[in-house]
Protein backbone atom coordinates (compact mmCIF):
# COMPACT_ATOMS: atom_id res chain seq x y z
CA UNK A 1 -12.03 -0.78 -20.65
CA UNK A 2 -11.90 0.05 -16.71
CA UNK A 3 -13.78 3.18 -16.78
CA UNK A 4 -12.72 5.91 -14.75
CA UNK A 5 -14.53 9.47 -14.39
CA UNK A 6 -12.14 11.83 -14.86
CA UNK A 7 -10.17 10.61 -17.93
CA UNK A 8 -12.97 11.47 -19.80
CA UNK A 9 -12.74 8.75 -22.68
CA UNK A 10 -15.19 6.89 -24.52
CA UNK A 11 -14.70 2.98 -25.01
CA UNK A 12 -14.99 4.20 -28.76
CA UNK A 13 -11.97 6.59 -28.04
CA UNK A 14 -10.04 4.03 -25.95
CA UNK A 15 -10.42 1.55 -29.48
CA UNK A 16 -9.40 4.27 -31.67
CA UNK A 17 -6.58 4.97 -29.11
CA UNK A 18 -5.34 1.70 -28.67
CA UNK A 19 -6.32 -0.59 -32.55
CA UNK A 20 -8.34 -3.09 -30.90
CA UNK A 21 -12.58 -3.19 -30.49
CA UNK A 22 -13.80 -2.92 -26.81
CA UNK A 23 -15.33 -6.29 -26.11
CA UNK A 24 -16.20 -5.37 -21.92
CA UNK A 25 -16.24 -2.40 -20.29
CA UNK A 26 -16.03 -1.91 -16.13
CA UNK A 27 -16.80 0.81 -13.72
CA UNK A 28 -15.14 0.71 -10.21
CA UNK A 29 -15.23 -1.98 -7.80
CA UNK A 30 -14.97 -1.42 -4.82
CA UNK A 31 -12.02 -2.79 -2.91
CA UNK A 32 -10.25 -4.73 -5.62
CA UNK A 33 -8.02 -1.53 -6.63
CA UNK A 34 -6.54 -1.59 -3.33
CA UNK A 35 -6.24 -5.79 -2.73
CA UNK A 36 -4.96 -5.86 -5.90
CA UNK A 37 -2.09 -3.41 -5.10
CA UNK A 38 -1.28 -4.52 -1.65
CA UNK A 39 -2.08 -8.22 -1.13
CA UNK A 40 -2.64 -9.71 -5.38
CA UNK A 41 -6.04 -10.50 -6.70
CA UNK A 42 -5.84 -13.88 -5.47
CA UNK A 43 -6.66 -12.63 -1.98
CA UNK A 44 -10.00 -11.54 -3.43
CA UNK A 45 -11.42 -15.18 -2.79
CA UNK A 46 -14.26 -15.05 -5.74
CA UNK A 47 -14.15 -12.23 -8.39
CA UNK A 48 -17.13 -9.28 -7.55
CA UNK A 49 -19.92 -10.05 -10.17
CA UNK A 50 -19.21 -6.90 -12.37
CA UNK A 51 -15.35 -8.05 -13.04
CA UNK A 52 -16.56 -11.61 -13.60
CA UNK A 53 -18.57 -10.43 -16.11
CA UNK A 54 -15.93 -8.27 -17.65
CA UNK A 55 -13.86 -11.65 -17.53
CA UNK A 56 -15.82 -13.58 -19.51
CA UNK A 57 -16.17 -10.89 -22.80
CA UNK A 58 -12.81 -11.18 -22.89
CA UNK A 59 -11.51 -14.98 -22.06
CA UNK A 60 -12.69 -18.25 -23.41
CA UNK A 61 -15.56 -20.05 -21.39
CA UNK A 62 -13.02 -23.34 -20.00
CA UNK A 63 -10.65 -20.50 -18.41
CA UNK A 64 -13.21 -18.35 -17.10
């Protein structure tokens, strides 16, 4: 779950929402919003630590 401040959901409310448990859950980084949008992820060089992190609850250690 990418938290944002205004939607005002819980990760417990995003699971209920959506079927599926919440395995990570990230706040805003700053910057990758707007690479993302305008030049692709890949651009980024090395993920910021808080999306790595996010990355790994979610994908297998080898791909990771």
């Amino acid at each position: 779950v990418r938290h944002r401040g205004w939607s005002g959901l819980t990760a417990h409310d995003v699971a209920d929402i959506v079927g599926v448990d919440v395995v990570g859950e990230l706040g805003t980084v700053s910057q990758v919003p707007r690479v993302a949008e305008t030049t692709g992820i890949r651009t980024l060089g090395a993920l910021p630590r808080a999306l790595r992190k996010a990355v790994r609850c979610v994908l297998p250690q080898e791909v990771a």
